[in-house]
N, C-alpha and C. Protein backbone atom coordinates (compact mmCIF):
# COMPACT_ATOMS: atom_id res chain seq x y z
N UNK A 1 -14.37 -10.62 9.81
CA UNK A 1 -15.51 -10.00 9.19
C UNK A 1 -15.04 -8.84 8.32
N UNK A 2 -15.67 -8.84 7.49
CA UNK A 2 -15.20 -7.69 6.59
C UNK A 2 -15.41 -6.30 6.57
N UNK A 3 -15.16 -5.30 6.69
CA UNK A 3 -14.81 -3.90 6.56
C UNK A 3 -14.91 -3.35 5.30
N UNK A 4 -15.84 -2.40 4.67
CA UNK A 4 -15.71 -0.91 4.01
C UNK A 4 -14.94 -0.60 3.88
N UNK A 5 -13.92 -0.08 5.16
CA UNK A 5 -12.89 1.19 5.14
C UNK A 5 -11.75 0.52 5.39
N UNK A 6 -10.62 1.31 4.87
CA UNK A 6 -9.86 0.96 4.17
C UNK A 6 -9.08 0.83 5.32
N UNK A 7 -7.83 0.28 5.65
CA UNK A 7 -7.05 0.22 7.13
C UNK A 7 -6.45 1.35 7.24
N UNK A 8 -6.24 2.13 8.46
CA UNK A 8 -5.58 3.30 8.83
C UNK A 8 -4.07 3.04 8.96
N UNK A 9 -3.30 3.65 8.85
CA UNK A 9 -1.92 3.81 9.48
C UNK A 9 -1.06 5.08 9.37
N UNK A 10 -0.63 5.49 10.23
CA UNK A 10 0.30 6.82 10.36
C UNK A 10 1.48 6.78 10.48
N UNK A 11 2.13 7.04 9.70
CA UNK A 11 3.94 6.70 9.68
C UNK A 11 4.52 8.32 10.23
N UNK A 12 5.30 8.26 10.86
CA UNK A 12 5.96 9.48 11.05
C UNK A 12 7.49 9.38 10.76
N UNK A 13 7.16 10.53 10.25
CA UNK A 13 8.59 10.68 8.85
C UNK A 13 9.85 11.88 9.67
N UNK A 14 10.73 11.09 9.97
CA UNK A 14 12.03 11.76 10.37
C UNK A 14 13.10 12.28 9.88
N UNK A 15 13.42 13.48 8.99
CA UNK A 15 14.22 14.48 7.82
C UNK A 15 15.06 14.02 8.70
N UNK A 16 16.50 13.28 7.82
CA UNK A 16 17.63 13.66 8.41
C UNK A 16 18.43 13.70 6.99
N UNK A 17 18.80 15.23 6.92
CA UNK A 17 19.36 15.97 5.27
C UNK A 17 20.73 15.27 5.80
N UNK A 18 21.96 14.92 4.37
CA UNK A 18 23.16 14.83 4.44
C UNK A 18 23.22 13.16 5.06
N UNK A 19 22.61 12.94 5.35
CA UNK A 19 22.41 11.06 5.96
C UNK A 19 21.80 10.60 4.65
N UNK A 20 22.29 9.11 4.89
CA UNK A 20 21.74 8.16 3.63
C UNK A 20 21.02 6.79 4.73
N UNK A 21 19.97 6.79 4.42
CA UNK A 21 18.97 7.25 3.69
C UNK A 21 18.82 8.63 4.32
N UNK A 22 18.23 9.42 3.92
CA UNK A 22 17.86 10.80 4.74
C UNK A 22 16.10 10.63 5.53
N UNK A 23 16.23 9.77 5.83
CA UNK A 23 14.52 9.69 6.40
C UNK A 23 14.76 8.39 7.92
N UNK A 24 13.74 8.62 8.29
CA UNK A 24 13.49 7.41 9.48
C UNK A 24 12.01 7.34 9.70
N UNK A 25 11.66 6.29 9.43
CA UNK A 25 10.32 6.20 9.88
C UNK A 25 10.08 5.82 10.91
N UNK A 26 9.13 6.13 11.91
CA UNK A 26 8.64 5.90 13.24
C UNK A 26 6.70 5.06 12.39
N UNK A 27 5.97 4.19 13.24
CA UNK A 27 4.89 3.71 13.63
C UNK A 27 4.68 2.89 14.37
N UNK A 28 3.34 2.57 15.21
CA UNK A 28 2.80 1.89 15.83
C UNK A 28 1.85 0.88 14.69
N UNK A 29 2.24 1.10 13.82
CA UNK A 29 1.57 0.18 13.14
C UNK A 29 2.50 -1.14 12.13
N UNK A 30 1.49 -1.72 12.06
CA UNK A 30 2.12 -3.34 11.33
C UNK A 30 2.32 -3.00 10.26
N UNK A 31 2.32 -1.89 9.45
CA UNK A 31 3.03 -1.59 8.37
C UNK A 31 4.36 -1.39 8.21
N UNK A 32 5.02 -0.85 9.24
CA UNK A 32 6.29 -0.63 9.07
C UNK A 32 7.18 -2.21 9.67
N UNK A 33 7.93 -2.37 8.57
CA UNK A 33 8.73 -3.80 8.84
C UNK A 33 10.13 -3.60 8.35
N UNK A 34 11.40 -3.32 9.71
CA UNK A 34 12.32 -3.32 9.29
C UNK A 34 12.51 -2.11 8.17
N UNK A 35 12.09 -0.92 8.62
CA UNK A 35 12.14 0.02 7.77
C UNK A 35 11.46 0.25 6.79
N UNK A 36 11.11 -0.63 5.98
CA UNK A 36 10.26 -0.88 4.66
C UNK A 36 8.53 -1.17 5.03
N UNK A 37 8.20 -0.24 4.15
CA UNK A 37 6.80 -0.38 4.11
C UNK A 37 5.74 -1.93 3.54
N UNK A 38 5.18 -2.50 4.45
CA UNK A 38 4.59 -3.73 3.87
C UNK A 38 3.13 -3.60 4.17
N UNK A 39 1.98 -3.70 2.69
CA UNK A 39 0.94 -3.50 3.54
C UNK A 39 -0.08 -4.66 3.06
N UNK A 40 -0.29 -5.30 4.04
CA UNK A 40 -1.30 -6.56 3.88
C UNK A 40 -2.88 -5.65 4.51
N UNK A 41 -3.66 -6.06 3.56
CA UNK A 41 -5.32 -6.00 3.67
C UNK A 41 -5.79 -5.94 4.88
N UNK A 42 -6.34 -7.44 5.04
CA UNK A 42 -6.61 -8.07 5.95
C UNK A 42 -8.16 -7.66 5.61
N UNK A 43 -8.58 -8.26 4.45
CA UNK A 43 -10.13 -8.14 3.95
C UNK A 43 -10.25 -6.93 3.96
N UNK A 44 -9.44 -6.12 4.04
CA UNK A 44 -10.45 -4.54 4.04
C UNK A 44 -9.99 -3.84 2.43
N UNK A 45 -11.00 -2.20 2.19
CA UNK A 45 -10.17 -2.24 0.54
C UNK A 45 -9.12 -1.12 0.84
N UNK A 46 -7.89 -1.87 0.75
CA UNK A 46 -6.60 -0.96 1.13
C UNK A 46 -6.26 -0.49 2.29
N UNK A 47 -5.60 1.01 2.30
CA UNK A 47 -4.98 1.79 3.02
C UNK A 47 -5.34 3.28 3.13
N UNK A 48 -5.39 3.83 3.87
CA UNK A 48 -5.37 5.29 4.15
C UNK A 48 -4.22 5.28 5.08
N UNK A 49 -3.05 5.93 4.35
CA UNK A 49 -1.38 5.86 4.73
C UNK A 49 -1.69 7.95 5.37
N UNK A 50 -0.95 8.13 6.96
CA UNK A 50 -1.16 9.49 7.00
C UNK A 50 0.29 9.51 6.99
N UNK A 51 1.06 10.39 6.30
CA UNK A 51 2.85 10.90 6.87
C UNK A 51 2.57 11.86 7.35
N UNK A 52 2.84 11.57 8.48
CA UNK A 52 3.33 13.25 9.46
C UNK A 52 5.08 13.11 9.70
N UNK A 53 5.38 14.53 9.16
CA UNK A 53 6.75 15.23 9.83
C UNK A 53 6.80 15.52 11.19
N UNK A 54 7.60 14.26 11.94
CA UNK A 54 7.53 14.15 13.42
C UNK A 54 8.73 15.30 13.95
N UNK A 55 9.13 15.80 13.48
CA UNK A 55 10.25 16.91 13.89
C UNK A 55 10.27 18.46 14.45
N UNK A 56 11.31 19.00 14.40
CA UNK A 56 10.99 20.28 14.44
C UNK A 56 11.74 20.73 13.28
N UNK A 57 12.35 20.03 12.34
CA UNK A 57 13.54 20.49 11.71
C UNK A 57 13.24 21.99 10.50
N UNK A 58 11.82 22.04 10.41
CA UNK A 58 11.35 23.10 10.00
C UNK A 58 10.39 22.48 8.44
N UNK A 59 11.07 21.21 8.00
CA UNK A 59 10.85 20.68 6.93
C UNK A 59 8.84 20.65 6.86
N UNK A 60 8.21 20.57 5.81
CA UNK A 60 7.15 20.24 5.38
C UNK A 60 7.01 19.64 4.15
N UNK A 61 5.82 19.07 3.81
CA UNK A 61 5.73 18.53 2.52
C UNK A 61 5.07 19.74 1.23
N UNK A 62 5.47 18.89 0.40
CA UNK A 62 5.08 19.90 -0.85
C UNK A 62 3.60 20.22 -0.80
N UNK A 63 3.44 22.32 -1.40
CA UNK A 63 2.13 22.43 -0.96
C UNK A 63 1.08 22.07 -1.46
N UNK A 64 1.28 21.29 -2.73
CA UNK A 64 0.38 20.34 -3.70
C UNK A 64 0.02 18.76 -3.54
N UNK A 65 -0.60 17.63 -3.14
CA UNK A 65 -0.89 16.90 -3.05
C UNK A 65 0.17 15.89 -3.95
N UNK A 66 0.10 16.12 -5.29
CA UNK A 66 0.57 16.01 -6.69
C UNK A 66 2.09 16.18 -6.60
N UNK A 67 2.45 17.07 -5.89
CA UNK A 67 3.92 17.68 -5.98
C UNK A 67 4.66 17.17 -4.54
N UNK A 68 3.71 16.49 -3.92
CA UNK A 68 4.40 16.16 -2.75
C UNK A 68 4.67 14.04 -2.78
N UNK A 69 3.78 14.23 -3.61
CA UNK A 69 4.01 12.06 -3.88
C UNK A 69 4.47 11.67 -5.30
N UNK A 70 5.21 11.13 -5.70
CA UNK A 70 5.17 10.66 -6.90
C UNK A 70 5.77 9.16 -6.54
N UNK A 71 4.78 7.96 -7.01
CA UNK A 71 4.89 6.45 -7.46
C UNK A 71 4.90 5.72 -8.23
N UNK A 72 5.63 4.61 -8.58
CA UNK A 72 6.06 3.93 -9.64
C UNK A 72 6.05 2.57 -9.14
N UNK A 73 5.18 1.28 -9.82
CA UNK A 73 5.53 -0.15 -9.55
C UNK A 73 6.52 -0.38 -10.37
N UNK A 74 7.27 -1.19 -9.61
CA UNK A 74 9.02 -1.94 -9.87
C UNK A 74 8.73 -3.33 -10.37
N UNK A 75 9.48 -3.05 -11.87
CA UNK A 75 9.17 -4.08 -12.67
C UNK A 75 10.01 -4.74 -13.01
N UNK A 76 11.58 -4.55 -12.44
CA UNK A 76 12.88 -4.84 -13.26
C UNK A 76 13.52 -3.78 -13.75
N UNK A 77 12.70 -3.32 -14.64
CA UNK A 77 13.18 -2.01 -15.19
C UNK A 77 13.12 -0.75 -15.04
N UNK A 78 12.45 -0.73 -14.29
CA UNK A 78 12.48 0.96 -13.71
C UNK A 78 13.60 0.88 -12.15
N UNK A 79 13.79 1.83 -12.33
CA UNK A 79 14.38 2.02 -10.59
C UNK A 79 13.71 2.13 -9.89
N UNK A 80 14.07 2.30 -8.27
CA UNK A 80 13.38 2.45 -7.48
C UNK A 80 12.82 4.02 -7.01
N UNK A 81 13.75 5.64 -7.74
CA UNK A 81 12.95 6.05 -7.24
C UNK A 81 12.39 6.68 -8.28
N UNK A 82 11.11 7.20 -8.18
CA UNK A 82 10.28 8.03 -9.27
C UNK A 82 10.45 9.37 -9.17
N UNK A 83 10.73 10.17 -10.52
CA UNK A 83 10.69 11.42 -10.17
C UNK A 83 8.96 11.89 -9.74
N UNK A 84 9.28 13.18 -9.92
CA UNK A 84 8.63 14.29 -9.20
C UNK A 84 7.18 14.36 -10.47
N UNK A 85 6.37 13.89 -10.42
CA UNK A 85 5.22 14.37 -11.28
C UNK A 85 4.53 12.54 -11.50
N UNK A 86 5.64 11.72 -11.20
CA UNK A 86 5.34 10.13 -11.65
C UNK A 86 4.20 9.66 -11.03
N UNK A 87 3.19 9.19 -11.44
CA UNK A 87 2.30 8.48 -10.71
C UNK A 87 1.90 7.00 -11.24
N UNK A 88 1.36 5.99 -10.04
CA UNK A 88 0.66 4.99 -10.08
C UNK A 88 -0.84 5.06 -9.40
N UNK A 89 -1.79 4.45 -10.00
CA UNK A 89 -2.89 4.46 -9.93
C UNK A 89 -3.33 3.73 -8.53
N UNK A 90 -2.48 3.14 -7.99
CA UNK A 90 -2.57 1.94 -6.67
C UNK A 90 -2.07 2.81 -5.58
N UNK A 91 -1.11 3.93 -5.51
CA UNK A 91 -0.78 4.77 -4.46
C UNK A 91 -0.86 6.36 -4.83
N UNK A 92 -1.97 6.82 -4.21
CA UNK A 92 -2.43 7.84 -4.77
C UNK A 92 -2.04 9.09 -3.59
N UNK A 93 -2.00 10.47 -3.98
CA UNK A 93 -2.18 11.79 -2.53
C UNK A 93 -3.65 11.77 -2.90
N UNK A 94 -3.69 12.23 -1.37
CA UNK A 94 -5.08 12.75 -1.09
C UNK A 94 -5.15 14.36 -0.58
N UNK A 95 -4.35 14.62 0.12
CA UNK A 95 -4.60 15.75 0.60
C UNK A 95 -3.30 15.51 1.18
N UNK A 96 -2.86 17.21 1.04
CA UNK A 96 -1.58 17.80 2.81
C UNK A 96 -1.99 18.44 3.68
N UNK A 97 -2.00 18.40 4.42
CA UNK A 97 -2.76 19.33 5.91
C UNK A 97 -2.18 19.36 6.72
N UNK A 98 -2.55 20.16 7.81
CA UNK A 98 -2.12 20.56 9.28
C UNK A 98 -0.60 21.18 8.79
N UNK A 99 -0.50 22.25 8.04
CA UNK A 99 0.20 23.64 7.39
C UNK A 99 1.28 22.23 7.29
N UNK A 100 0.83 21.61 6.26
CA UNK A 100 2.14 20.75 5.45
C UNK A 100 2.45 19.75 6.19
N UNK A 101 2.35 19.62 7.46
CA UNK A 101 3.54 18.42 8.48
C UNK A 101 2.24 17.32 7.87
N UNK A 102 1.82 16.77 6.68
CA UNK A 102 0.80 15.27 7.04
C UNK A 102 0.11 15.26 5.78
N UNK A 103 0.97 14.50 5.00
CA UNK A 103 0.28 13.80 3.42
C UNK A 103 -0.53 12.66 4.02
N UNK A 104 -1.57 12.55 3.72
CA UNK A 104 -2.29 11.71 3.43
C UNK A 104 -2.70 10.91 1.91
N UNK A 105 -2.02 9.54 2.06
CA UNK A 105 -2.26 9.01 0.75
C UNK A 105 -2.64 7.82 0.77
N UNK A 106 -3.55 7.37 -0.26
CA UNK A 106 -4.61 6.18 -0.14
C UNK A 106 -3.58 4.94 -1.21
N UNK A 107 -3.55 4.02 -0.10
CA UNK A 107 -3.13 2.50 -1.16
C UNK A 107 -4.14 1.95 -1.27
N UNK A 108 -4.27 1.57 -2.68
CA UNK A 108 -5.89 0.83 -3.38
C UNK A 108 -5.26 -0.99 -3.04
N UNK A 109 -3.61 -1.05 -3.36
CA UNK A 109 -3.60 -2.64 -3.24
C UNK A 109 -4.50 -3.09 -3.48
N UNK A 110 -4.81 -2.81 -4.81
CA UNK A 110 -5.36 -4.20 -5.40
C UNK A 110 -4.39 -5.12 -6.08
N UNK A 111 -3.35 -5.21 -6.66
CA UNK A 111 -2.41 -6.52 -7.12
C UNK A 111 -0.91 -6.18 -5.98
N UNK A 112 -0.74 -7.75 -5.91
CA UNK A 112 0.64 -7.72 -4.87
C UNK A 112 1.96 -7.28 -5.97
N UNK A 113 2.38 -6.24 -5.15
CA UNK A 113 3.57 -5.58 -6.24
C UNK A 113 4.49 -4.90 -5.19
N UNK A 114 6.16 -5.33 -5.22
CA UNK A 114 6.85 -3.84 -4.95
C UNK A 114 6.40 -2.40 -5.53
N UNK A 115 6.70 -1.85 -5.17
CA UNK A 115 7.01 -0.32 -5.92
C UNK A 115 7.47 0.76 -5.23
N UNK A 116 8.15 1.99 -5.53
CA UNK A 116 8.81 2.92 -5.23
C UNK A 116 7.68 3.81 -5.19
N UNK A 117 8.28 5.11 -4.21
CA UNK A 117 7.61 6.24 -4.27
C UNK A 117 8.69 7.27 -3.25
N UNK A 118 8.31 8.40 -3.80
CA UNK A 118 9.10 9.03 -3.14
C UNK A 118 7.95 10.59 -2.36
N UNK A 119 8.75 10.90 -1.43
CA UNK A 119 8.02 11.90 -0.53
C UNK A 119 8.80 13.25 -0.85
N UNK A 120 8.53 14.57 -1.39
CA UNK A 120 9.00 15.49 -1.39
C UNK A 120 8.24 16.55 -0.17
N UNK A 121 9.61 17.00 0.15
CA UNK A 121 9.52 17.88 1.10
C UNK A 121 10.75 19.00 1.26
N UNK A 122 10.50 20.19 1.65
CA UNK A 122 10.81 21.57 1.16
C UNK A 122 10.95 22.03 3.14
N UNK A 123 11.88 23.21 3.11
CA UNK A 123 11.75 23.82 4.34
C UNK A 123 11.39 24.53 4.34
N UNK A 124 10.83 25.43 2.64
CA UNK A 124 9.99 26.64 2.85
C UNK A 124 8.70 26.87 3.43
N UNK A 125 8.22 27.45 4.30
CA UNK A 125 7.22 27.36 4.98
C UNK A 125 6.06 27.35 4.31
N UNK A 126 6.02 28.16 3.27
CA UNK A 126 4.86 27.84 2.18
C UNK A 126 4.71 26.45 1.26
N UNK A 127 5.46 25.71 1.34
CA UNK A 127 5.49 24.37 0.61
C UNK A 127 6.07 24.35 -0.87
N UNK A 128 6.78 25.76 -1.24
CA UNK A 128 7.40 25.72 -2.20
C UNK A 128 8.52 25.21 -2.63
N UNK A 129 9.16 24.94 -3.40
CA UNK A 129 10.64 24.35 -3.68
C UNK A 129 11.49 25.13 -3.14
N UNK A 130 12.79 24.94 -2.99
CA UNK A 130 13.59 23.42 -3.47
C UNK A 130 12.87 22.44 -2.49
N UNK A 131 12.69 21.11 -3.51
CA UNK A 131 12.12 19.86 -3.14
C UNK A 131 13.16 18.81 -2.78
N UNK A 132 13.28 18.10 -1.72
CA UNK A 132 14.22 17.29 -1.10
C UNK A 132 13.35 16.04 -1.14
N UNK A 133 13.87 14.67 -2.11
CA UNK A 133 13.30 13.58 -2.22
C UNK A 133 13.58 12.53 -1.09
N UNK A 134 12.45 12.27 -0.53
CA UNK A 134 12.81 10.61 0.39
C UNK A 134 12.40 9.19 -0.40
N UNK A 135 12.96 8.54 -0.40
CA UNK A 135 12.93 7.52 -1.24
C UNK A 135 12.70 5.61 -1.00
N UNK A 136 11.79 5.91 -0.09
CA UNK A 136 11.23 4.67 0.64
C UNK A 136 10.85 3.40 -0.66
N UNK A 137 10.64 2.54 -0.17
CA UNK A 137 10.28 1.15 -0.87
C UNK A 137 9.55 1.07 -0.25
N UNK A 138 7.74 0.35 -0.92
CA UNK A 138 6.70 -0.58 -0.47
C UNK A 138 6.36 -1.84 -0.99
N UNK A 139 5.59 -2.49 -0.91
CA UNK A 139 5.31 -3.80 -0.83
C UNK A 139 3.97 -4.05 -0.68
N UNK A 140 3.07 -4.58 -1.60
CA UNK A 140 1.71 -4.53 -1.76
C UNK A 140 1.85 -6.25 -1.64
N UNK A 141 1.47 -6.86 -0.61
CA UNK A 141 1.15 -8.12 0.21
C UNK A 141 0.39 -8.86 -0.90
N UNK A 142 -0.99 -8.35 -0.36
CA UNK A 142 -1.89 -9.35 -1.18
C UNK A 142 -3.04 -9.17 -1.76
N UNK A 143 -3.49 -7.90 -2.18
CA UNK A 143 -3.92 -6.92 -3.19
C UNK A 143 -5.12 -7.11 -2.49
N UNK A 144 -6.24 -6.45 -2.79
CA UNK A 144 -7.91 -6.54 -2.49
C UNK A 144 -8.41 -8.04 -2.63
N UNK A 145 -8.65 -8.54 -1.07
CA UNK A 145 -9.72 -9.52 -1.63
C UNK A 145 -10.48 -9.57 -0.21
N UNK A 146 -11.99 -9.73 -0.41
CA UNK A 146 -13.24 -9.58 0.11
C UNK A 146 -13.01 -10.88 0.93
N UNK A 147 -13.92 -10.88 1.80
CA UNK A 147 -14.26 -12.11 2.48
C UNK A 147 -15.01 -13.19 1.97
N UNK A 148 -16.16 -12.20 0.76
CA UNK A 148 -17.10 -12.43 -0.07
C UNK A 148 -15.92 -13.24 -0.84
N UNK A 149 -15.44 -13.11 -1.59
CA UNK A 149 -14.66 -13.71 -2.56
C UNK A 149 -13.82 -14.94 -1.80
N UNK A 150 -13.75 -14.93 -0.64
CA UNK A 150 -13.03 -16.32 0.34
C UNK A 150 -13.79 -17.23 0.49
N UNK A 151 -15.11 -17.01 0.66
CA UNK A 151 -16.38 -17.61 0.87
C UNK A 151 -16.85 -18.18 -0.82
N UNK A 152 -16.71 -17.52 -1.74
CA UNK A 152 -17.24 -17.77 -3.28
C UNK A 152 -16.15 -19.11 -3.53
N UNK A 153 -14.80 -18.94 -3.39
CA UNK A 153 -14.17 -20.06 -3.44
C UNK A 153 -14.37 -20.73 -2.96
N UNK A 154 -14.05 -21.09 -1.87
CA UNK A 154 -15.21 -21.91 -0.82
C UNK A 154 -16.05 -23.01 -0.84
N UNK A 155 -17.15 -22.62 -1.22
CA UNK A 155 -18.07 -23.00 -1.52
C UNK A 155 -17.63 -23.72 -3.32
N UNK A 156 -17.21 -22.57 -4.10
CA UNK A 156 -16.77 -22.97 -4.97
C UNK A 156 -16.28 -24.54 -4.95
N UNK A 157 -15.37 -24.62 -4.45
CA UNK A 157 -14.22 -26.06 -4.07
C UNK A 157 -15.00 -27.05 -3.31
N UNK A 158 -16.01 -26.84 -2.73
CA UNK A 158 -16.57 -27.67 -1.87
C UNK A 158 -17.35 -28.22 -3.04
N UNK A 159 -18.65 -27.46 -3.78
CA UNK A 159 -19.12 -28.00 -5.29
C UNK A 159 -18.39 -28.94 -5.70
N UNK A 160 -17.57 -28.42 -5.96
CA UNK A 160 -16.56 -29.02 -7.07
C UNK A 160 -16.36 -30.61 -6.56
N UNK A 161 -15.64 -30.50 -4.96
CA UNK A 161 -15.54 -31.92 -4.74
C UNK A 161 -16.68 -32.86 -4.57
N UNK A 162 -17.85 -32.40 -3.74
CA UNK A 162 -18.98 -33.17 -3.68
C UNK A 162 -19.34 -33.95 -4.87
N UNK A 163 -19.20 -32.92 -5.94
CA UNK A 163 -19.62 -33.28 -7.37
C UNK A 163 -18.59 -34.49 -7.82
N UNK A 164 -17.84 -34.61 -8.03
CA UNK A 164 -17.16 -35.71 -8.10
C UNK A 164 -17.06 -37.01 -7.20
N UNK A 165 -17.23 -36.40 -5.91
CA UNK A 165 -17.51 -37.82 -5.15
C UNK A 165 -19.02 -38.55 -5.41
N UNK A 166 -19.76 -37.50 -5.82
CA UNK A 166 -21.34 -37.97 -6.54
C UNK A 166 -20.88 -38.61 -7.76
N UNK A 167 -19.96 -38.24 -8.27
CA UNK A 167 -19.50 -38.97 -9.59
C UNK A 167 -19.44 -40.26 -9.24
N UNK A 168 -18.22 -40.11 -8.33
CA UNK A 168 -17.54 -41.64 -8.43
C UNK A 168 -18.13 -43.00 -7.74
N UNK A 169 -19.41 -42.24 -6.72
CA UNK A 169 -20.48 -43.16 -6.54
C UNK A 169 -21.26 -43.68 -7.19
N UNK A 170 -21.51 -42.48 -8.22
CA UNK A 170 -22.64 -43.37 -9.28
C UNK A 170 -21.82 -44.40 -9.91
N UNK A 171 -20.47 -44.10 -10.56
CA UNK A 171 -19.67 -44.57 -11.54
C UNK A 171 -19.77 -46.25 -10.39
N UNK A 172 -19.52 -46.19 -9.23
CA UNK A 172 -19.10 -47.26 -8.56
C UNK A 172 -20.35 -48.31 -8.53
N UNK A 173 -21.92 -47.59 -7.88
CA UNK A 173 -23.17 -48.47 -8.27
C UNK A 173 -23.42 -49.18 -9.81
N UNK A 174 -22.70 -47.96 -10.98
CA UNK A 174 -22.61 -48.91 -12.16
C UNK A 174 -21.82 -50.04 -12.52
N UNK A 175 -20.68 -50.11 -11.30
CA UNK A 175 -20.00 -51.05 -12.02
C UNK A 175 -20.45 -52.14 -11.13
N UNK A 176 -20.92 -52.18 -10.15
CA UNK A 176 -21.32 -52.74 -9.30
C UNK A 176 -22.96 -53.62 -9.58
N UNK A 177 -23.45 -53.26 -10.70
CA UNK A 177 -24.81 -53.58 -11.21
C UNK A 177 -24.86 -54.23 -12.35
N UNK A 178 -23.04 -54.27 -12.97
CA UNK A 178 -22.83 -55.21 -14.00
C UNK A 178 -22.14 -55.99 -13.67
């Protein structure tokens, strides 16, 4: 059945500076696969993604919404990570809260696409720079689609064939009458 709201998930984000990658993600959710972010629908519209800084390491995210996400879909030609100001319209910030430890950012997934994004985060307690980039990969499954729209096909295809088997009956009584 279909859902309004968008699917929840909370990733918790593990700073480890001087390590490659420098991050670890922790969730209980079916988003995280093998490290990499994958996010399938499941009829609903999108994501409400929360990052919380699961640590103590002192780290927070940037104190701007804007200054703490920047995303880019991967086309071939771009790299994977985006600087600092880059945005895509499909992975957006929403807000930082709870004094920095927890970006909240909305995936619209509407078209299935890789793309990059990166998480900046600072140890200044105010959320100011220097900005330290994490540089995760996602994966947009299978973009927005309604139940409504599963059902329109549907029905759609079912038309479609009836209508032709009405065809090929009539076509068959005609040949059948000459």
């Amino acid at each position: 059945m279909p859902n309004d709201d968008p699917r929840e998930a909370t990733i918790d984000v593990h700073v480890l500076p001087g390590k490659t990658p420098n991050y670890r993600f922790e969730s209980n959710s079916s988003v995280l696969q093998n490290g990499r972010l994958v996010f399938r629908n499941e009829y609903r519209p999108g994501f409400r993604i929360h990052f919380d800084i699961a640590d103590s390491s002192g780290y927070r995210f940037a104190k701007s919404k804007d200054d703490a996400l920047a995303a880019q879909k991967l086309d071939g030609s771009k790299g994977g990570c985006p600087k600092q100001g880059e945005s895509w319209d499909e992975f957006v910030p929403m807000a930082v809260s709870n004094q920095g430890k927890r970006l909240t950012v909305r995936n619209y997934n509407y078209d299935k696409a890789d793309f990059g994004f990166a998480l900046f985060v600072t140890r200044d307690p105010k959320g100011d720079p220097p900005y330290e980039a994490i540089d995760p990969i996602g994966e947009n499954k299978n973009g927005q689609r309604s139940l409504t729209t599963v059902v329109a096909v549907t029905v759609a295809v079912a038309t479609a064939a009836i209508t032709v088997a009405g065809l090929y009956a009539l076509d068959l009584l005609n040949v059948g009458m000459n």
